[in-house]
Protein backbone atom coordinates (compact mmCIF):
# COMPACT_ATOMS: atom_id res chain seq x y z
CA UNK A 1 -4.61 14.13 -52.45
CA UNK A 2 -5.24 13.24 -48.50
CA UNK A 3 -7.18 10.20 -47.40
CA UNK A 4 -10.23 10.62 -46.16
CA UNK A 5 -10.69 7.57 -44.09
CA UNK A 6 -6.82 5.44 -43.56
CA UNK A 7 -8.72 2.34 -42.28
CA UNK A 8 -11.60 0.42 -43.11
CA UNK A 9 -12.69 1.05 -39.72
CA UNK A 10 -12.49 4.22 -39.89
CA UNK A 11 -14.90 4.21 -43.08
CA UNK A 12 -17.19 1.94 -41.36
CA UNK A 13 -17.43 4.51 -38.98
CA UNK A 14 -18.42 7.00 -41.01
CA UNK A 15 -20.64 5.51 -43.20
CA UNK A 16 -23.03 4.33 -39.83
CA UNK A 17 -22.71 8.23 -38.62
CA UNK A 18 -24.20 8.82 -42.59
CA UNK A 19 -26.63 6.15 -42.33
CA UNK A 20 -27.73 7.04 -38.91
CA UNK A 21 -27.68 10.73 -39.40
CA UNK A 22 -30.02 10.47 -42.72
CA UNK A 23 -31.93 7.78 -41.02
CA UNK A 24 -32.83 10.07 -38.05
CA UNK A 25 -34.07 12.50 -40.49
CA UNK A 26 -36.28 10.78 -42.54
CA UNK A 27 -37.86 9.27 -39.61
CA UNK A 28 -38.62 12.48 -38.27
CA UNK A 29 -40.17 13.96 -41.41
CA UNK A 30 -41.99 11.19 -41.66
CA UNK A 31 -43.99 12.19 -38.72
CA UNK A 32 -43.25 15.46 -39.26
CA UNK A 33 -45.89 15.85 -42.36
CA UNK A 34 -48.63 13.77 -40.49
CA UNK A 35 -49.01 16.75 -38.15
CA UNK A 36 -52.88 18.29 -37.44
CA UNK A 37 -54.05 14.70 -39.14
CA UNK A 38 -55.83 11.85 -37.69
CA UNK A 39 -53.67 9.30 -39.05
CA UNK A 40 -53.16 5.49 -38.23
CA UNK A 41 -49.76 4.05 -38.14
CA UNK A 42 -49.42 0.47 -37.82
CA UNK A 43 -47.31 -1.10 -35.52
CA UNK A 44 -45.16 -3.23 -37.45
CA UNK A 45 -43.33 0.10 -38.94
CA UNK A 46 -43.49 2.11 -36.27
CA UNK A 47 -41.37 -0.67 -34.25
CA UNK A 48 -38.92 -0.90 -36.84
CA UNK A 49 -38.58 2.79 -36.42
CA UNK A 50 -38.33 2.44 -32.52
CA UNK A 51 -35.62 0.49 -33.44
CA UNK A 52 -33.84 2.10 -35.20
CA UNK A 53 -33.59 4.82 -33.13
CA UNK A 54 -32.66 3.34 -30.23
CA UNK A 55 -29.40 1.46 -32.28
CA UNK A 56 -28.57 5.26 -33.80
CA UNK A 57 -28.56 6.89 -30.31
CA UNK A 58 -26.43 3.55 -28.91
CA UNK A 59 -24.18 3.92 -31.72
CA UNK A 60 -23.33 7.35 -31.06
CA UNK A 61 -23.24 7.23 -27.29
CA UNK A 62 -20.57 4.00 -27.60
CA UNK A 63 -19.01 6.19 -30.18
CA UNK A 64 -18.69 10.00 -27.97
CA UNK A 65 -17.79 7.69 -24.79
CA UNK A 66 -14.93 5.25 -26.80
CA UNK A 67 -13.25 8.48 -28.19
CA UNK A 68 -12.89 10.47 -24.73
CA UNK A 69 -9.62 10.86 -24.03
């Protein structure tokens, strides 16, 4: 049976593109079922949420522009 992953790097890798991937998701359903509501979100989870966005979409951009060749 073939390795996955022949490095722990390269399973760190991929289990960040899970995390963030998933994470991206859920965020967006989460807003996603609020629509045609009135609905107050506070601010401390909404910044964690701004945050974590902005890490996911750094993450990937560092990762597409360290693998062009």
């Amino acid at each position: 049976m073939k390795a996955i992953h022949n490095t722990k790097t390269e399973l760190f890798h991929g289990c960040m593109s899970i995390i963030f991937v998933c994470g991206t998701i859920g965020v967006a359903l989460k807003f996603a079922i609020f629509f045609n509501q009135c609905v107050y979100f506070q601010s401390f989870p909404n910044a964690l949420d701004s945050i974590f966005l902005i890490s996911s979409v750094t993450y990937f951009a560092w990762k597409s522009r360290s693998h062009k060749h």
